[in-house]
Protein backbone atom coordinates (compact mmCIF):
# COMPACT_ATOMS: atom_id res chain seq x y z
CA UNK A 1 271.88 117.36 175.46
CA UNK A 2 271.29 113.88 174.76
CA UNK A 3 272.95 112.21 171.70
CA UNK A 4 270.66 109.69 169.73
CA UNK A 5 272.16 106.52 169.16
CA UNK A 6 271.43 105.59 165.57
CA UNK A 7 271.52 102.00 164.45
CA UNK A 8 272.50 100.98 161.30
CA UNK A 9 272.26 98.42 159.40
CA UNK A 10 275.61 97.94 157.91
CA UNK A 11 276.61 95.53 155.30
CA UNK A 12 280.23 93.85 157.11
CA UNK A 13 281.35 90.77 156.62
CA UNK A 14 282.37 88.73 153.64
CA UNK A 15 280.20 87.11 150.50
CA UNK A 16 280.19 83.80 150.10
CA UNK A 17 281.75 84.32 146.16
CA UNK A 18 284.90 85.97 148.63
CA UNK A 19 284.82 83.86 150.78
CA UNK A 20 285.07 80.78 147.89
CA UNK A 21 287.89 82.88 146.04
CA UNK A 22 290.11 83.42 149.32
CA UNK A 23 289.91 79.46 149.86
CA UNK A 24 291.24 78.60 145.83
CA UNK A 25 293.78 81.55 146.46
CA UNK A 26 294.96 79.84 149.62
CA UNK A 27 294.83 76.18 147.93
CA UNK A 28 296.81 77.51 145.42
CA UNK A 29 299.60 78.77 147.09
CA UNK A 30 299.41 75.93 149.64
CA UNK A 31 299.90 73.56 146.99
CA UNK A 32 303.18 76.00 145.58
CA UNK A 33 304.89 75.57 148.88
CA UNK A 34 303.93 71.71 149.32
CA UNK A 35 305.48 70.95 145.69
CA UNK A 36 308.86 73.06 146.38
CA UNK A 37 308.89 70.81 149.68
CA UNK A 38 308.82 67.72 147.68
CA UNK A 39 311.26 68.83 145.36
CA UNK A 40 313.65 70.01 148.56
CA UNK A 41 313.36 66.68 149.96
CA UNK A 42 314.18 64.42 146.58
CA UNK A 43 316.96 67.16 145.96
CA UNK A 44 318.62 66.10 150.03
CA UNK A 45 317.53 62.43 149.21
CA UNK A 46 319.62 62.41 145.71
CA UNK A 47 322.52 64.34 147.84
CA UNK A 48 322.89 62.32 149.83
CA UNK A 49 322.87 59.34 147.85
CA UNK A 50 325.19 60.99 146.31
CA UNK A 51 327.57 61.44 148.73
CA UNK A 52 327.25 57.69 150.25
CA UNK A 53 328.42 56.36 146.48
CA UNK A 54 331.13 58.76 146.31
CA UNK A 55 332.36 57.02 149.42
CA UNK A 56 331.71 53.71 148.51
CA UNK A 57 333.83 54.63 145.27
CA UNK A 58 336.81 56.21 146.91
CA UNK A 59 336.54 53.19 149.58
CA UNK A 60 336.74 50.62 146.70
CA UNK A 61 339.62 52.43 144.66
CA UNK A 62 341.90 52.49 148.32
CA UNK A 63 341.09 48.70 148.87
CA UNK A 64 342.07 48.16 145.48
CA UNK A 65 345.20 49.83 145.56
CA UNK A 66 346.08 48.01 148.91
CA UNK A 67 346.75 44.95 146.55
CA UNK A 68 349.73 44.07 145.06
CA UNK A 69 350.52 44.84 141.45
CA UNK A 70 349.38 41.42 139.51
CA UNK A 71 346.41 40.57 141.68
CA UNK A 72 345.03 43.92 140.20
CA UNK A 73 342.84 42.46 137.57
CA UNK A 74 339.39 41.92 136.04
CA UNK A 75 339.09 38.56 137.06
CA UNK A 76 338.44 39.26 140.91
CA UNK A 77 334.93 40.26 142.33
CA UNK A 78 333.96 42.99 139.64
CA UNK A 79 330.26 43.34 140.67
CA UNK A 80 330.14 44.05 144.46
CA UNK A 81 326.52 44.75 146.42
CA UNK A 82 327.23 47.50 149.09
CA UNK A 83 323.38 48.23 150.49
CA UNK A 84 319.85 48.01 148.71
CA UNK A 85 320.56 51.43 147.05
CA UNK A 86 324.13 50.96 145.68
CA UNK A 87 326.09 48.81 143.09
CA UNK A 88 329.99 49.06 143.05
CA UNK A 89 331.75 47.49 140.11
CA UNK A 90 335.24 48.09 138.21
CA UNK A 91 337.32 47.43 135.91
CA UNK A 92 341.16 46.98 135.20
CA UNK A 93 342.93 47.90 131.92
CA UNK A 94 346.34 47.38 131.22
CA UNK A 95 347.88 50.14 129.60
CA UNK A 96 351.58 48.34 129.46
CA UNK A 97 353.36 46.35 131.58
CA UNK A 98 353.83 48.43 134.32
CA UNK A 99 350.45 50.38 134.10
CA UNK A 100 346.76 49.67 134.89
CA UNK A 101 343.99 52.11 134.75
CA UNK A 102 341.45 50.99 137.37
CA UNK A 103 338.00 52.48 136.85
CA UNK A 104 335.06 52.34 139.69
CA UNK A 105 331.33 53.21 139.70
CA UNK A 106 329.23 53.10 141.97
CA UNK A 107 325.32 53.11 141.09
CA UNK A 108 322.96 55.08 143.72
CA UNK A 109 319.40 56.14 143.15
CA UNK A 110 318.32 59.53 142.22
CA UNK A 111 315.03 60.77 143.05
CA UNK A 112 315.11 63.85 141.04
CA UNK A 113 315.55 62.64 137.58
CA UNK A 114 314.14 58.94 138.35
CA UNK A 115 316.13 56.05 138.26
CA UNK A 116 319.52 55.70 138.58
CA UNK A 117 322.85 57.45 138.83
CA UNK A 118 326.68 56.70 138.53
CA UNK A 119 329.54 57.78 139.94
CA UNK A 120 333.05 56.97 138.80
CA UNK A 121 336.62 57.37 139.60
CA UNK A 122 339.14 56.12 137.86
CA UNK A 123 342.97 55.65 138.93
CA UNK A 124 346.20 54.77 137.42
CA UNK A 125 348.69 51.48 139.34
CA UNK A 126 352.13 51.60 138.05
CA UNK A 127 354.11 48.28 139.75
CA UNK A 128 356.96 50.56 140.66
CA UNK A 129 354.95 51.84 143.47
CA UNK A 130 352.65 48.43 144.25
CA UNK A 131 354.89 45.06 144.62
């Protein structure tokens, strides 16, 4: 016995309306992931900025402790450039005699809000402890 081969016509393949709604479906999602990217990147940016003023902060407070008691006051450099990115400043207050409160900030850009940010730290010099 022979077996007849029957050809049929049969309708494979994709329309070009599927074809059209698998591309937006794709575009869509592709542009999901690309936006959580960007957002992943400006979130280790702004971390990192971050970070780099916290350091320039604590950095500033330990050089400003190094001093001795009196020199600790507003009149020295109270604006201080550090890179394009970051601003250190401070300020003293005298609380009595023996006590200052020193408070510094440091200013860093933050790419997920826009703009700028601030850190501070603020610290207490009694004279007993700095002559």
């Amino acid at each position: 016995m022979r077996m007849a081969w029957k050809l049929t016509k049969t309708n494979g393949g994709f329309t070009l309306v599927e074809s059209v709604m698998a591309v937006m479906i794709l575009g869509i999602a592709m542009g999901a992931c690309m936006l959580s990217f960007d957002m992943a990147m400006k979130a280790v940016s702004t971390s990192g900025n971050q970070m780099a003023a916290m350091h320039y902060s604590r950095d500033q407070v330990e050089t400003i402790r190094t001093n001795a008691f009196a020199s600790v006051t507003n009149g020295g450099p109270a604006l201080i450039s550090v890179a394009n990115n970051f601003t250190v400043f401070y300020s003293v207050t005298n609380i009595d005699s023996a006590t200052k409160n020193v408070m510094v900030g440091v200013t860093y850009l933050n790419r997920l809000r826009g703009g700028v940010s601030t850190n501070t730290l603020t610290t207490s010099i009694v004279s007993t402890l700095h002559k």
